[in-house]
Protein backbone atom coordinates (compact mmCIF):
# COMPACT_ATOMS: atom_id res chain seq x y z
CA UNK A 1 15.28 18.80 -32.02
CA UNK A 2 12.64 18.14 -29.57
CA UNK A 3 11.55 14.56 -31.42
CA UNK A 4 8.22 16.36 -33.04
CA UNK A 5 7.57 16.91 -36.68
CA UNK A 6 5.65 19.94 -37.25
CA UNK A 7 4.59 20.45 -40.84
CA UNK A 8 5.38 23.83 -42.53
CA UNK A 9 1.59 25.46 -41.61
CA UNK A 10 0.88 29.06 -42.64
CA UNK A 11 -0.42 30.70 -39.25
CA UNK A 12 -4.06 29.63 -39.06
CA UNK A 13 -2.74 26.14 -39.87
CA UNK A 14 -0.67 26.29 -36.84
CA UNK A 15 -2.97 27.40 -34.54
CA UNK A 16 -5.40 24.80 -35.48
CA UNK A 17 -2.74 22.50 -35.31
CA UNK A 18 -1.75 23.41 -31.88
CA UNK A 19 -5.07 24.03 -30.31
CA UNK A 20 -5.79 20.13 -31.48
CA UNK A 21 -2.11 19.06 -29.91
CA UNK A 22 -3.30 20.90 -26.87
CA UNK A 23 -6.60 19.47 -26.50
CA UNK A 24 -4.92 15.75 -27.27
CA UNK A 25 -2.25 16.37 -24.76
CA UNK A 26 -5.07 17.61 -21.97
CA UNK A 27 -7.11 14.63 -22.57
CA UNK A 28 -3.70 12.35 -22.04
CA UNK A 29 -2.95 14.31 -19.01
CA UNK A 30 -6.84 13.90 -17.85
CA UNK A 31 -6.34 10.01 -18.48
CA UNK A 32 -2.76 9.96 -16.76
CA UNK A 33 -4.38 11.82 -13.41
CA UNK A 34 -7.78 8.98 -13.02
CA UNK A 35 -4.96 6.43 -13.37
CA UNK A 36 -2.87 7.22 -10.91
CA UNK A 37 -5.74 8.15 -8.36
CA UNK A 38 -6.63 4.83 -8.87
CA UNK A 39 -2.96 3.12 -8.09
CA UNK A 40 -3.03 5.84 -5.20
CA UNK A 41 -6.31 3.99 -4.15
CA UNK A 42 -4.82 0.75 -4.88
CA UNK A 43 -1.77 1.26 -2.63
CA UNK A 44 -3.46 2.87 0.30
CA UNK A 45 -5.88 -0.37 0.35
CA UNK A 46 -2.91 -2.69 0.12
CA UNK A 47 -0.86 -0.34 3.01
CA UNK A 48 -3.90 -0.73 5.12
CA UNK A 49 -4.48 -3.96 4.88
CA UNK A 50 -0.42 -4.65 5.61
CA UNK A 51 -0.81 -2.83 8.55
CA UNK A 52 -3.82 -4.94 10.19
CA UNK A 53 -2.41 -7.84 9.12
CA UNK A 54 0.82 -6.39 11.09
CA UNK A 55 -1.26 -5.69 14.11
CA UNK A 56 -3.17 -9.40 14.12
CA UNK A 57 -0.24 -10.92 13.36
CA UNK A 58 1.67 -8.94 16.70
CA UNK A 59 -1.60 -9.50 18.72
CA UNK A 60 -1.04 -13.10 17.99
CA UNK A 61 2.39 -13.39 18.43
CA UNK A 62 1.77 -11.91 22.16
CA UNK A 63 -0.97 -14.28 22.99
CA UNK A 64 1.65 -17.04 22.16
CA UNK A 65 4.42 -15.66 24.39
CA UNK A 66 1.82 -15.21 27.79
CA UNK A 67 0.95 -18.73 27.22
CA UNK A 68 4.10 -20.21 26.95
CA UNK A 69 4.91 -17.83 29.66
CA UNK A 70 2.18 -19.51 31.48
CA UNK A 71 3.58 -23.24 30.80
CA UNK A 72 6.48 -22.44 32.04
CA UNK A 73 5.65 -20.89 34.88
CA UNK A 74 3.56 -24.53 35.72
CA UNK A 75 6.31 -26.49 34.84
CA UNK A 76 8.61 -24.44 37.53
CA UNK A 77 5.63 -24.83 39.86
CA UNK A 78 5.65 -28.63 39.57
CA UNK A 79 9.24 -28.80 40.08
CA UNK A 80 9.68 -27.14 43.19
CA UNK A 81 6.30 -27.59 44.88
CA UNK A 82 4.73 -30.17 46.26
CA UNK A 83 1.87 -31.41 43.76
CA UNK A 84 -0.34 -31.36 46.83
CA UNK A 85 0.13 -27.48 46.96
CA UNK A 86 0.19 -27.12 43.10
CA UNK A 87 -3.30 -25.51 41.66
């Protein structure tokens, strides 16, 4: 069986009984779709926000690398030029 007692109704019975199942089952339903709009909401606001925090976090990284880039670069310029020439 399908888990569900149904109680022996005459056929009026049953259709009230069913039209009140139906109405509790739409309500659940109604209840189960505003919830998960609102974890759909909740995970679109936390995928957005992991993405900029992806982007600052590679826009940072970048800054990082041209200015040890750039250190190095002066360190190679005050080994092999004279520190007369260097800027």
């Amino acid at each position: 069986m399908n888990g569900y007692h149904v109680p022996s109704l005459c056929a009026p019975d049953l259709s009230l009984h069913t039209i009140g199942a139906n109405v509790t089952l739409t309500r659940r339903v109604q209840q189960l779709e505003e919830e998960l709009s609102v974890w759909k909401q909740a995970r679109a606001a936390t995928v957005d926000e992991a993405s900029r925090d992806k982007r600052q976090h590679e826009e940072e990284k970048s800054g990082l690398l041209r200015r040890i880039a750039n250190l190095e670069m002066q360190q190679v310029r005050k080994q092999y030029c004279p520190t007369s020439l260097a800027p």
